[in-house]
C-alpha atoms as a PDB file:
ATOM      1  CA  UNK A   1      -7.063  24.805   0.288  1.00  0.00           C
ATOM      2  CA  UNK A   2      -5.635  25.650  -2.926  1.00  0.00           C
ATOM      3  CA  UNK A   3      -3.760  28.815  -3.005  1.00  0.00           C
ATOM      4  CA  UNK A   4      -6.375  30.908  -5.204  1.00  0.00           C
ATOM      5  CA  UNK A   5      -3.515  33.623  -6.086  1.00  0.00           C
ATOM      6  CA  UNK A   6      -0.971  31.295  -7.597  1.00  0.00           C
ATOM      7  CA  UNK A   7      -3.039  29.238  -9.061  1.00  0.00           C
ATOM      8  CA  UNK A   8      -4.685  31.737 -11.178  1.00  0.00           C
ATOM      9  CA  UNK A   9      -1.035  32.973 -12.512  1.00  0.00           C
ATOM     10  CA  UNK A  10       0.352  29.326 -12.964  1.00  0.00           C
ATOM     11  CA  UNK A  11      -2.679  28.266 -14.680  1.00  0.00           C
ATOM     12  CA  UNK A  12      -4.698  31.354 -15.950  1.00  0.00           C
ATOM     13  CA  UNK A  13      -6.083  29.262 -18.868  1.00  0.00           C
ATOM     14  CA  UNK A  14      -7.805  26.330 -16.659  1.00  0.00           C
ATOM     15  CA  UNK A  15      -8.901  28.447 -13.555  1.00  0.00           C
ATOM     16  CA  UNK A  16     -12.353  28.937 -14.608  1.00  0.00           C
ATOM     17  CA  UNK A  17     -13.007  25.569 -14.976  1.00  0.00           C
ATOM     18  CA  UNK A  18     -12.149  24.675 -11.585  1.00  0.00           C
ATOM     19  CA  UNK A  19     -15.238  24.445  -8.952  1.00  0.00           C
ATOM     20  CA  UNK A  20     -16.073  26.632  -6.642  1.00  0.00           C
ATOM     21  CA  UNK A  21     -15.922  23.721  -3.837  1.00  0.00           C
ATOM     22  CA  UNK A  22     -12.188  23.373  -3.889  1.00  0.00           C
ATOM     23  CA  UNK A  23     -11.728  26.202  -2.825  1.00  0.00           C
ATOM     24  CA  UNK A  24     -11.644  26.660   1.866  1.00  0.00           C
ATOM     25  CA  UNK A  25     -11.060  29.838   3.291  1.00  0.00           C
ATOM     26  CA  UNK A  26     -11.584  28.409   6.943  1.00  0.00           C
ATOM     27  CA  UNK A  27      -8.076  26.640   5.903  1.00  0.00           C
ATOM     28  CA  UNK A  28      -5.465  27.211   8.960  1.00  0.00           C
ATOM     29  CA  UNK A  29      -2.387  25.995   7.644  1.00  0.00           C
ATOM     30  CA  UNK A  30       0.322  28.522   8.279  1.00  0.00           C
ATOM     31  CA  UNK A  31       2.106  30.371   5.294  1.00  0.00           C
ATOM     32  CA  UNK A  32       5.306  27.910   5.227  1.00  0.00           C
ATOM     33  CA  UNK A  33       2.927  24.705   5.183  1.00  0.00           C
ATOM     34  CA  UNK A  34       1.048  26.283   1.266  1.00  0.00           C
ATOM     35  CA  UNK A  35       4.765  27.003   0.031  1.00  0.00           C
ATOM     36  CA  UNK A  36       5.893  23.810   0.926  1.00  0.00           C
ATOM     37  CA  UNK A  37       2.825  22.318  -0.804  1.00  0.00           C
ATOM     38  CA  UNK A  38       3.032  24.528  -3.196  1.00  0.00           C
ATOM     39  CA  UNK A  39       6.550  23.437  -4.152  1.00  0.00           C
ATOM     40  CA  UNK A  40       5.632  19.840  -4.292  1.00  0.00           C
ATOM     41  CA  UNK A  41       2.503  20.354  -6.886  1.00  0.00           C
ATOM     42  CA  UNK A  42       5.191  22.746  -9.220  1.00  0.00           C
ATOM     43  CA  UNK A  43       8.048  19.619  -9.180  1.00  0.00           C
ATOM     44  CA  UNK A  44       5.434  17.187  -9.730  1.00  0.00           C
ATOM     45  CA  UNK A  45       3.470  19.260 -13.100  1.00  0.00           C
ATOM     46  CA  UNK A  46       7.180  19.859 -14.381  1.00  0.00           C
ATOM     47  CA  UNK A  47       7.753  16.408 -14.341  1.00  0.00           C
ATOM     48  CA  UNK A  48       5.090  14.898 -15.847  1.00  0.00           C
ATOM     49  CA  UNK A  49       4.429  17.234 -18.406  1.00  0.00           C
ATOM     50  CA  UNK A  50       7.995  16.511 -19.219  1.00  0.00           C
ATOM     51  CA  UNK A  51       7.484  12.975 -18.860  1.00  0.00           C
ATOM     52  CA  UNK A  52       4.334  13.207 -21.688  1.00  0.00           C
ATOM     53  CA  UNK A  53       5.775  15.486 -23.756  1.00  0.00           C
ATOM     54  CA  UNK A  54       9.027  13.311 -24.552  1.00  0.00           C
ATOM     55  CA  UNK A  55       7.542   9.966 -24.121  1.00  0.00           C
ATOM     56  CA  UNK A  56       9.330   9.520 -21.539  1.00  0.00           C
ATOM     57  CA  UNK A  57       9.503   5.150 -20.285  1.00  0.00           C
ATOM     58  CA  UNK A  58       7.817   3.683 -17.282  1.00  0.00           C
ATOM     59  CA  UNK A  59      11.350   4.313 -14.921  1.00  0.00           C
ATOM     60  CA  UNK A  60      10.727   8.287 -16.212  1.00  0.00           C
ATOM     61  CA  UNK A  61       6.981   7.901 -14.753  1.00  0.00           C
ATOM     62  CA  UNK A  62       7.868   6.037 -11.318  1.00  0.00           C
ATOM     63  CA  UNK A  63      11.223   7.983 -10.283  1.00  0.00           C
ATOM     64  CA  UNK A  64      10.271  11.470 -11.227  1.00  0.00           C
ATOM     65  CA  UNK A  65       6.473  11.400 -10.590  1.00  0.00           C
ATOM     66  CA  UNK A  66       4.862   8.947  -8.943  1.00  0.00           C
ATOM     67  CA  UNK A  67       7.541   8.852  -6.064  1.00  0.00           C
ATOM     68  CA  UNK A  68       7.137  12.582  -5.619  1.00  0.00           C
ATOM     69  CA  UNK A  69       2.866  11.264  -5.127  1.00  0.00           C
ATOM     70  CA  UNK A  70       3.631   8.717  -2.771  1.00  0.00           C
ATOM     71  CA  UNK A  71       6.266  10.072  -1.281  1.00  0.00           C
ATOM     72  CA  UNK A  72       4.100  13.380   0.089  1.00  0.00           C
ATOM     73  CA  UNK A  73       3.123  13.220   3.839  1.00  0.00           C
ATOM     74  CA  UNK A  74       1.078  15.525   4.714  1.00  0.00           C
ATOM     75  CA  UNK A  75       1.777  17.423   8.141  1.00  0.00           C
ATOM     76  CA  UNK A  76      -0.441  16.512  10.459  1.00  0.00           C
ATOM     77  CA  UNK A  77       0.081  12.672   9.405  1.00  0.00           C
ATOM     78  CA  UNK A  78       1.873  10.352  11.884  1.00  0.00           C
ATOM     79  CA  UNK A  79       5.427  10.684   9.471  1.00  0.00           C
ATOM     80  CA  UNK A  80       7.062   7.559  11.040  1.00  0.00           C
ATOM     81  CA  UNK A  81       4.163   5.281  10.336  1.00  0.00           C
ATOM     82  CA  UNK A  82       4.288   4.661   6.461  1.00  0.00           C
ATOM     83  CA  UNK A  83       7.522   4.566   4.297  1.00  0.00           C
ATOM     84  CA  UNK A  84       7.710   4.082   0.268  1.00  0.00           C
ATOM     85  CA  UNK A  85      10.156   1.445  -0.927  1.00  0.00           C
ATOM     86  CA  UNK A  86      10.548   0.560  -4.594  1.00  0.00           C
ATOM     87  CA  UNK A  87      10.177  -3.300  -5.521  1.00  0.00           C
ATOM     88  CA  UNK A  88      10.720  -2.455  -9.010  1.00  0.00           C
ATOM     89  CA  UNK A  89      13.604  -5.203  -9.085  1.00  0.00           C
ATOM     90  CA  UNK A  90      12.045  -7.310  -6.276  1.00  0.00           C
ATOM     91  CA  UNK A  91      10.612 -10.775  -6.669  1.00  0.00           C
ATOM     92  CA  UNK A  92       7.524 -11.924  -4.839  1.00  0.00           C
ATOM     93  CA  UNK A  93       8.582 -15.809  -2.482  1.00  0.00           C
ATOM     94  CA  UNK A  94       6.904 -18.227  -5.428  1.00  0.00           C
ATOM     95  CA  UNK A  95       4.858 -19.818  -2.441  1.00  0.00           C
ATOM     96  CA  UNK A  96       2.102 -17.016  -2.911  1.00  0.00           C
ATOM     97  CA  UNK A  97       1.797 -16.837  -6.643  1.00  0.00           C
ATOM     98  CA  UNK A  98      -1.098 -17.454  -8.095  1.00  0.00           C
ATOM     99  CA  UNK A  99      -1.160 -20.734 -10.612  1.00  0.00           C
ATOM    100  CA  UNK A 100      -2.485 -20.019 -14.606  1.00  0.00           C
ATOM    101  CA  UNK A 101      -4.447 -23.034 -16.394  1.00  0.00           C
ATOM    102  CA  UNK A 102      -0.769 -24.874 -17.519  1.00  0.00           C
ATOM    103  CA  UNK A 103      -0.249 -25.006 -13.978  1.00  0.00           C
ATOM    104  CA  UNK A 104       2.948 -22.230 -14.047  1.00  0.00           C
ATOM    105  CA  UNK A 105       3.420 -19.368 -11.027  1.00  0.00           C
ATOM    106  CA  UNK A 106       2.272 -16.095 -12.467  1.00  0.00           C
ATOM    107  CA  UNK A 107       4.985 -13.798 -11.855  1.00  0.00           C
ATOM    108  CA  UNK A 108       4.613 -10.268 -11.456  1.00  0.00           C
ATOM    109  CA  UNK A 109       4.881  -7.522  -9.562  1.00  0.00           C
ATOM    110  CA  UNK A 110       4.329  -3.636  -8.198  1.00  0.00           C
ATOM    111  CA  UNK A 111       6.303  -0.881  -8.474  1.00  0.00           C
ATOM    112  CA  UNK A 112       6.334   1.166  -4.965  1.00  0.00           C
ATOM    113  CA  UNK A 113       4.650   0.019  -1.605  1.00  0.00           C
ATOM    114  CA  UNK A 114       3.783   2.113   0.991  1.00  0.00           C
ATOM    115  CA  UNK A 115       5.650   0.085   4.023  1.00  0.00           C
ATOM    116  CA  UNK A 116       4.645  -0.003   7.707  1.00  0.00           C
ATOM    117  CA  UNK A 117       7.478   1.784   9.150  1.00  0.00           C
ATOM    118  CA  UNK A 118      10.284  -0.186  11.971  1.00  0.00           C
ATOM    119  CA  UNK A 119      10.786   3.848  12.092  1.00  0.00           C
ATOM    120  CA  UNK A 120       7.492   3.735  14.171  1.00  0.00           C
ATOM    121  CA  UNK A 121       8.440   2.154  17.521  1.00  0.00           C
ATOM    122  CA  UNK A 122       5.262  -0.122  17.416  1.00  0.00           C
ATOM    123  CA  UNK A 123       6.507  -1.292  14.262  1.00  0.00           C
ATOM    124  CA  UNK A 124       9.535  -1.481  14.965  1.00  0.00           C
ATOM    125  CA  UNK A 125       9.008  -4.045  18.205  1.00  0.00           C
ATOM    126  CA  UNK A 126       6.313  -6.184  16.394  1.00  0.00           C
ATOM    127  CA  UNK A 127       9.019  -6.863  13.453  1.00  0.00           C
ATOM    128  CA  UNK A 128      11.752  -7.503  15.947  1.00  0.00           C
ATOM    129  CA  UNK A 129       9.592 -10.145  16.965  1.00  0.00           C
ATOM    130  CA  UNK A 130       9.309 -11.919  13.667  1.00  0.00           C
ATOM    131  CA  UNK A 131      12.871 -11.067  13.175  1.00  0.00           C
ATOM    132  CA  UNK A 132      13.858 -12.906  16.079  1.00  0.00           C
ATOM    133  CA  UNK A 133      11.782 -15.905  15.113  1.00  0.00           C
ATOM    134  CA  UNK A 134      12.882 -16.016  11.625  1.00  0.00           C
ATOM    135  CA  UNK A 135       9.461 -15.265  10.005  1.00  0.00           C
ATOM    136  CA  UNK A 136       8.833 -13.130   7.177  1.00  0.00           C
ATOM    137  CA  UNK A 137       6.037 -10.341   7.216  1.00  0.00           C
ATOM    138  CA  UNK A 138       5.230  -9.915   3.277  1.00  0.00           C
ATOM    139  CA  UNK A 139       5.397 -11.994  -0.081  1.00  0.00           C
ATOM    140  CA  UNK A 140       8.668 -10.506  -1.410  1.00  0.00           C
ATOM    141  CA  UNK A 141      12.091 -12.869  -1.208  1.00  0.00           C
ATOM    142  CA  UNK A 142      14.098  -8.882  -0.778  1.00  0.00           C
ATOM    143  CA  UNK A 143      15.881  -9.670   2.057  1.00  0.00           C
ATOM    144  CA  UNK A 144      14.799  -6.315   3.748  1.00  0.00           C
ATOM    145  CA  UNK A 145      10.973  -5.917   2.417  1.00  0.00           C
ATOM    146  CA  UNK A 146      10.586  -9.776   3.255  1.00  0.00           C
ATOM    147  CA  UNK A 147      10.821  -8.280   6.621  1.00  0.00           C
ATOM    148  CA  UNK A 148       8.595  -5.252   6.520  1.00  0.00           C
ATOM    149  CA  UNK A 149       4.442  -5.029   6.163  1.00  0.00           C
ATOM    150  CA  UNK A 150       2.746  -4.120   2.943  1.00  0.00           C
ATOM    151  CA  UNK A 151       0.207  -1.337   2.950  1.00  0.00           C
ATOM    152  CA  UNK A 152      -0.622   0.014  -0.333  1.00  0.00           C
ATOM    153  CA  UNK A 153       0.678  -0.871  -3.798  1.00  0.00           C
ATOM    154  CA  UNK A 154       1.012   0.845  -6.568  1.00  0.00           C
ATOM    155  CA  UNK A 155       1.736  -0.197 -10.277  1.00  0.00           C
ATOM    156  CA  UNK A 156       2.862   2.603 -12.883  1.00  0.00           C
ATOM    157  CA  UNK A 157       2.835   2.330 -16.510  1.00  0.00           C
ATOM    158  CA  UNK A 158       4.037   5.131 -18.656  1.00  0.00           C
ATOM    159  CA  UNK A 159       1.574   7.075 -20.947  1.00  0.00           C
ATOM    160  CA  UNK A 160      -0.690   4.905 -23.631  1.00  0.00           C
ATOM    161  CA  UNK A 161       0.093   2.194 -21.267  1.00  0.00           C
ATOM    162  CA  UNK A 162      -1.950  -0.587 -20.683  1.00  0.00           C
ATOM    163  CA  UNK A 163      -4.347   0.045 -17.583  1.00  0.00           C
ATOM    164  CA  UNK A 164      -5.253  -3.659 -17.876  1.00  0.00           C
ATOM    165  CA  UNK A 165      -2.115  -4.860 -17.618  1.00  0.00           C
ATOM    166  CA  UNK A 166      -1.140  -2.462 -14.561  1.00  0.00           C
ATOM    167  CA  UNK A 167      -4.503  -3.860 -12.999  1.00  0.00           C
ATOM    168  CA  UNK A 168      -3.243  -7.294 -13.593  1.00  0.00           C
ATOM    169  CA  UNK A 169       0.045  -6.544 -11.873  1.00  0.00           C
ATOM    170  CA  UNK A 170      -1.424  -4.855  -9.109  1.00  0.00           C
ATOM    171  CA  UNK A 171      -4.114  -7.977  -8.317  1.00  0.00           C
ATOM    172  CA  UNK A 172      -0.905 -10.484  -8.922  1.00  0.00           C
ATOM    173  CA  UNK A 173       1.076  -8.799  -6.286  1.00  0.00           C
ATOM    174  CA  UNK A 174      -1.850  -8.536  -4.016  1.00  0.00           C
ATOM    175  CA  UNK A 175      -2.870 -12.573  -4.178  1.00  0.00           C
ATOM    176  CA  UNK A 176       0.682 -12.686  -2.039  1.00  0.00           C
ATOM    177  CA  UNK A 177       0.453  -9.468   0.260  1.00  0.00           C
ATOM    178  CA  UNK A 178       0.099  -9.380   3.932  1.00  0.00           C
ATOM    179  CA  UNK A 179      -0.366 -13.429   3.809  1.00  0.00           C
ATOM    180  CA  UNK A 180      -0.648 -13.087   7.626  1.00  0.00           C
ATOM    181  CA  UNK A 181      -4.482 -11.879   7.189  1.00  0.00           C
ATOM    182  CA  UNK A 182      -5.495 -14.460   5.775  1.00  0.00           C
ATOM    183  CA  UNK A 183      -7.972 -16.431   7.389  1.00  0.00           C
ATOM    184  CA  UNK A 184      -9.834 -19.916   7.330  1.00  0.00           C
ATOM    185  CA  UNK A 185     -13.453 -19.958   8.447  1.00  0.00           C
ATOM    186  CA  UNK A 186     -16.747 -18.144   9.411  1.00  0.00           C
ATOM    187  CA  UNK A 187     -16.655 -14.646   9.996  1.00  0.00           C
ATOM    188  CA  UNK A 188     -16.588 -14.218  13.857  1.00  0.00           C
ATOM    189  CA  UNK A 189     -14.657 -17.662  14.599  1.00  0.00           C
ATOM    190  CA  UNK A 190     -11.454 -17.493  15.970  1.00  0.00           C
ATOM    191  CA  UNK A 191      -8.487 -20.213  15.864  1.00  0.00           C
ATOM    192  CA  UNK A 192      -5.775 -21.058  17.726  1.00  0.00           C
ATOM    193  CA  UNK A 193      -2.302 -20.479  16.491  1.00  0.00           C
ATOM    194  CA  UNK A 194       1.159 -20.610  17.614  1.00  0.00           C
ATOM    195  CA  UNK A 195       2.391 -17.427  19.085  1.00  0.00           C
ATOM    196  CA  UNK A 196       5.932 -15.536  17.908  1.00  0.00           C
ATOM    197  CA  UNK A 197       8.261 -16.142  20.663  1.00  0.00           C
ATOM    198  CA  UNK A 198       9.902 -12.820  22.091  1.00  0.00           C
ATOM    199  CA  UNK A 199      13.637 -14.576  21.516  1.00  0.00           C
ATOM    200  CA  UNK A 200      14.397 -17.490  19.456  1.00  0.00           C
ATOM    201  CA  UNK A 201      13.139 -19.369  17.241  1.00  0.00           C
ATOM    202  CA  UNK A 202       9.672 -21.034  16.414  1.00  0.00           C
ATOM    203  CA  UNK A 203       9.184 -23.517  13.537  1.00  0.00           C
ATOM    204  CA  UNK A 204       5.727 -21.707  12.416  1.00  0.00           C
ATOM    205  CA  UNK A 205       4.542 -20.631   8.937  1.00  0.00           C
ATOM    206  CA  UNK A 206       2.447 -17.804   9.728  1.00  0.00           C
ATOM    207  CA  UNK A 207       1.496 -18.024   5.721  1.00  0.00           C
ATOM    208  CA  UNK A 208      -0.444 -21.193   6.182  1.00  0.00           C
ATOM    209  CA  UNK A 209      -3.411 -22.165   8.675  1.00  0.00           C
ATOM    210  CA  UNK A 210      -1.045 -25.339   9.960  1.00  0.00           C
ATOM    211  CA  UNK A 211       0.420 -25.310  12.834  1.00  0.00           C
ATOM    212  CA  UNK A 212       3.967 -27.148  13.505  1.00  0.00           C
ATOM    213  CA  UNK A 213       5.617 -28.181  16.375  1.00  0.00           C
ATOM    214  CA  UNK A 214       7.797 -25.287  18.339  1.00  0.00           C
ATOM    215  CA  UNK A 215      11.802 -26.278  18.315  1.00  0.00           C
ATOM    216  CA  UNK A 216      12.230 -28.650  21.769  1.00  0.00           C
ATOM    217  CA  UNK A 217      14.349 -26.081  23.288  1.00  0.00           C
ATOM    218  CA  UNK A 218      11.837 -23.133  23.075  1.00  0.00           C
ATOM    219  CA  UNK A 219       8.389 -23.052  24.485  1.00  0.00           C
ATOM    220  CA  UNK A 220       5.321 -21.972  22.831  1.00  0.00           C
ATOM    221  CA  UNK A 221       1.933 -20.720  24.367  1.00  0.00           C
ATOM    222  CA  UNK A 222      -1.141 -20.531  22.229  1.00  0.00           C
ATOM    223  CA  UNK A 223      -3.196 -17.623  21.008  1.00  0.00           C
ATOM    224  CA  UNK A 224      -6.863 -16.330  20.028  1.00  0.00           C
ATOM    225  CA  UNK A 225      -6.622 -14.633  16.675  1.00  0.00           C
ATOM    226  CA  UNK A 226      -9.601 -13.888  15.141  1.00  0.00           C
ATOM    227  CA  UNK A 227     -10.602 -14.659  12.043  1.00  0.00           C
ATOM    228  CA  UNK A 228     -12.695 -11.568  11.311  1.00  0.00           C
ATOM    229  CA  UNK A 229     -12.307 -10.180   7.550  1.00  0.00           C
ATOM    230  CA  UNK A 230      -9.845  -7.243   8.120  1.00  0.00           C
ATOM    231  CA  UNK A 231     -10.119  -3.765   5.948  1.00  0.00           C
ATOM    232  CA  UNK A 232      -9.518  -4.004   2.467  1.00  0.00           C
ATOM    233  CA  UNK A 233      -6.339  -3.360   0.940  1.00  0.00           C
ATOM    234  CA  UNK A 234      -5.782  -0.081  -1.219  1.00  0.00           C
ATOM    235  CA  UNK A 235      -4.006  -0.469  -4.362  1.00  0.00           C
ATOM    236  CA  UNK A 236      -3.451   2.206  -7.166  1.00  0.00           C
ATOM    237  CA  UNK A 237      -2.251   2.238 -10.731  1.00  0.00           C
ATOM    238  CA  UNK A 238      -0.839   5.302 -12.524  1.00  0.00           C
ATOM    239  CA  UNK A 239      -0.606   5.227 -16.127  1.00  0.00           C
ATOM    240  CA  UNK A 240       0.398   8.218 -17.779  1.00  0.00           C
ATOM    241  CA  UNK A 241      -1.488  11.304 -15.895  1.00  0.00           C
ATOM    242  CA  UNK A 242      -3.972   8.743 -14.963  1.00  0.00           C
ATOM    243  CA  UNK A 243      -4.234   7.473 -11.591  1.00  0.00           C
ATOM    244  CA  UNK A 244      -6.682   5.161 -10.207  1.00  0.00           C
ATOM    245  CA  UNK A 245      -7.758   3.463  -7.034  1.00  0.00           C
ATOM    246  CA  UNK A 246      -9.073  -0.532  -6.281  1.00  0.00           C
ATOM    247  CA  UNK A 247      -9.522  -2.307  -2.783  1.00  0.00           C
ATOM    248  CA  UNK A 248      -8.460  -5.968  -2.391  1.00  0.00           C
ATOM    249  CA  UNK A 249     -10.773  -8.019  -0.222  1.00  0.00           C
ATOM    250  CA  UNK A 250     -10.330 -11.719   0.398  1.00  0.00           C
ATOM    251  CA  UNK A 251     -12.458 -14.707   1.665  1.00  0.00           C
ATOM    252  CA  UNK A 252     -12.269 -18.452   1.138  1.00  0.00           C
ATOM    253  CA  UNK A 253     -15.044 -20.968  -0.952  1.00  0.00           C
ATOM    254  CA  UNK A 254     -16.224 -23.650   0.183  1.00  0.00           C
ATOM    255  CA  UNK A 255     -13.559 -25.660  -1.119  1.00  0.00           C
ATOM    256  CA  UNK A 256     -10.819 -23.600   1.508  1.00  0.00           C
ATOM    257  CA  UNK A 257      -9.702 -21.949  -0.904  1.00  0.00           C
ATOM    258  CA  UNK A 258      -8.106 -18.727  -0.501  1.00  0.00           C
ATOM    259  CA  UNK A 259     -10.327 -15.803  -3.091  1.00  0.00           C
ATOM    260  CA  UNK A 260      -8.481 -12.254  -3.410  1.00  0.00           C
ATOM    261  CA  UNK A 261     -11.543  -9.785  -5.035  1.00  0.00           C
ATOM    262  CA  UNK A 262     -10.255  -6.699  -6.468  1.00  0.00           C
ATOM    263  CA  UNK A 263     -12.653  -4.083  -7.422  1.00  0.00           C
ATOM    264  CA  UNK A 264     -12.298  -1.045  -8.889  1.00  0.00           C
ATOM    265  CA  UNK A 265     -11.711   1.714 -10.396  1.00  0.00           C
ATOM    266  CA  UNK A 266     -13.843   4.068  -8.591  1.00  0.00           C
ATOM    267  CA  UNK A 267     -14.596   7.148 -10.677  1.00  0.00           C
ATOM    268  CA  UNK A 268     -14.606   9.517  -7.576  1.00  0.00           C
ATOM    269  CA  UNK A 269     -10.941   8.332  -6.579  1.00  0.00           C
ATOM    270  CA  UNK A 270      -9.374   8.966  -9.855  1.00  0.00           C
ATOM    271  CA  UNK A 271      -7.079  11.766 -10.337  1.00  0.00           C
ATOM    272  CA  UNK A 272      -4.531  12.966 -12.155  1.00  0.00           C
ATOM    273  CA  UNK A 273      -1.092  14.620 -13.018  1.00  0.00           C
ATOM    274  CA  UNK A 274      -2.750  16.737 -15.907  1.00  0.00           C
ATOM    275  CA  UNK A 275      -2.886  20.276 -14.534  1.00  0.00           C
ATOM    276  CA  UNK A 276      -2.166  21.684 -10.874  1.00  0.00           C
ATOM    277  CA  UNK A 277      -5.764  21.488 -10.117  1.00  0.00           C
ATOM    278  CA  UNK A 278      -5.610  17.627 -10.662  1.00  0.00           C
ATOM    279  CA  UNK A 279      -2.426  17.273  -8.526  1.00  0.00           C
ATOM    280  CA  UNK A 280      -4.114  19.085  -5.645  1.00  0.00           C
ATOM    281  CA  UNK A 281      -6.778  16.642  -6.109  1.00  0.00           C
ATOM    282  CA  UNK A 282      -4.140  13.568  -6.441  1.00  0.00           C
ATOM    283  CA  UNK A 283      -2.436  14.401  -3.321  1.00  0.00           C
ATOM    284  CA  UNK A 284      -5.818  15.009  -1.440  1.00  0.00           C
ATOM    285  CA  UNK A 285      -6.224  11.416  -2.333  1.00  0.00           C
ATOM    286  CA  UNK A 286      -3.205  10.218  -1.407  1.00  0.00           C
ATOM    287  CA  UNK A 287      -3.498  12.062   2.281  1.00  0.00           C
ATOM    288  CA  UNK A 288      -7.129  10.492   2.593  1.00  0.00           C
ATOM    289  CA  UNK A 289      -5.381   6.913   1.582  1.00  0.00           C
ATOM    290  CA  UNK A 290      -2.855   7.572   4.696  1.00  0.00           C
ATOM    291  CA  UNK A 291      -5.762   8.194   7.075  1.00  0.00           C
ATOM    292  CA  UNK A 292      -7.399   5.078   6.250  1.00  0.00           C
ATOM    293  CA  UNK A 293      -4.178   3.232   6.463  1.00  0.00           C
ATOM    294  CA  UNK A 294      -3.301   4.894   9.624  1.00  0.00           C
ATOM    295  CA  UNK A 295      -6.209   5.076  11.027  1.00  0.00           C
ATOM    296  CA  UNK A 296      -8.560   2.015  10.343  1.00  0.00           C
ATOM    297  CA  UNK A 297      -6.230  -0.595   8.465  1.00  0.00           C
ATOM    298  CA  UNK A 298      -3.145  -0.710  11.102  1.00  0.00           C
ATOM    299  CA  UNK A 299      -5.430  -0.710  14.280  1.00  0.00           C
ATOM    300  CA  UNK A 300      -7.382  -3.748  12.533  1.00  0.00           C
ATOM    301  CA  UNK A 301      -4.399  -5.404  11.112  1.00  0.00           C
ATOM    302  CA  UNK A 302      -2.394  -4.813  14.661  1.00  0.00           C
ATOM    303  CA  UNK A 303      -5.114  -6.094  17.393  1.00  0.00           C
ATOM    304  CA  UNK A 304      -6.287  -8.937  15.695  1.00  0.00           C
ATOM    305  CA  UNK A 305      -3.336 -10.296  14.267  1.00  0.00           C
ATOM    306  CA  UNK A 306       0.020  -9.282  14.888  1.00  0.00           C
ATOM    307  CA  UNK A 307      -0.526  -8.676  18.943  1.00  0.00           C
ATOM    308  CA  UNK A 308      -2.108 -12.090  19.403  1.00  0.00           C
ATOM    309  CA  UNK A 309       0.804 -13.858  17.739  1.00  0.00           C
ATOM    310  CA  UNK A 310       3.645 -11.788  19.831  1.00  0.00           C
ATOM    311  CA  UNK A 311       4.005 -13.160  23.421  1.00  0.00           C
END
């Protein structure tokens, strides 16, 4: 619910224009739960208006707004399950960039990733797993992100920036992300691949679908991991006030190879940073983006294939 009271003396001028439908009075949250929300829409408008008003750069944008977005959990959220880390000085492992026409890696990247958590203990003892194995869980050469699960990107660009180019960025970063979901065959199949030791280590590339012989002195058991399509990936871009939202999907042609499909924008997940009517709206889309990731992405991306590969 937005706070009717305070939002008619913050922003007497726009009130009127905003519909009756965002408005609940059935909302329950208690009185220190709209202050606290209420503190984080005030920061955020301060901030960006500063941020337009003296042209502020693309660093301005990401540290002093768009981590304040991301960074919101709301309070009935599971708080250890997603984490934001900045990979604005990160490279992504060359082995998942996408080729241009002269045959040279396409290098770019995002700015902020919401991270699966080793906060979260089932995180945390899935990763130990890979960590204990020597295998990598995302595209980036960081040594500490290399080791942590990608959930949402987000590229920022500052005002009169080019949304093109931030979609660009965004779809670059995502050919790489999560490489264990990708998958080789019909929908439905499933395929047998070497499973992450509990100790030790195992020679496997979990970014490939090849298989390689497990070091002599540690044995390997074989797993069922389907090869079902899992949930699309959520990416946004913010540029300026302007934020939008895209879904990755990926499947292979004929020819094996791997196809990442990003589509987007979609008008009714836009919002912005303009006024504190659009940053109620912006953090109600950032909450719903959560859900899904806690909720329908992590189940998916856990059962059928991260458990499967852990013995």
């Amino acid at each position: 619910m937005i706070h009717k009271d305070r939002l008619l003396i913050a922003d007497p001028q726009g009130f009127d224009d905003i519909p009756t439908a965002a408005f609940d009075d059935r909302y329950t949250g208690t009185r220190e739960e709209v202050d606290a929300l209420w503190q984080v829409v005030q920061h955020i408008y301060l901030e960006a208006s500063e941020c337009q008003i003296y042209n502020q750069d693309e660093n301005a944008w990401a540290q002093d707004v768009a981590r304040r977005v991301l960074s919101w959990c709301p309070t009935k959220s599971n708080h250890q399950l997603l984490q934001l880390k900045s990979l604005q000085t990160q490279s992504i492992n060359c082995n998942y960039l996408p080729i241009s026409a002269a045959h040279i890696p396409v290098s770019k990247k995002a700015d902020y990733a919401l991270v699966y958590s080793r906060r979260d203990p089932a995180v945390r003892s899935i990763c130990d797993h890979f960590d204990r194995a020597g295998l990598t869980l995302s595209q980036m050469t960081d040594t500490h992100t290399k080791r942590l699960m990608m959930a949402v990107g987000t590229e920022i660009k500052p005002a009169g920036g080019n949304s093109q180019e931030a979609l660009a960025q965004l779809a670059i970063w995502r050919v790489g992300e999560e490489p264990l979901s990708a998958t080789d065959g019909d929908i439905g199949e499933e395929e047998e691949v070497t499973k992450v030791p509990a100790s030790g280590e195992a020679e496997v590339d979990q970014h490939k679908d090849v298989q390689r012989e497990p070091s002599p002195q540690h044995h390997s058991e074989t797993a069922q991991v389907s090869l079902q399509p899992l949930p699309p990936i959520i990416g946004l871009t913010a540029v300026g006030h302007e934020w939008a939202t895209y879904t990755a999907c990926e499947h292979f042609t004929e020819d094996n190879e791997r196809v990442v499909q990003v589509t987007g924008p979609f008008p009714r997940l836009t919002a912005s940073t303009r006024s504190f009517y659009d940053i109620f709206k912006l953090l109600s889309l950032v909450k719903r983006i959560r859900a899904f990731v806690q909720d329908v992405h992590w189940p998916a991306l856990k059962k059928r294939i991260l458990l499967p590969l852990v013995v």
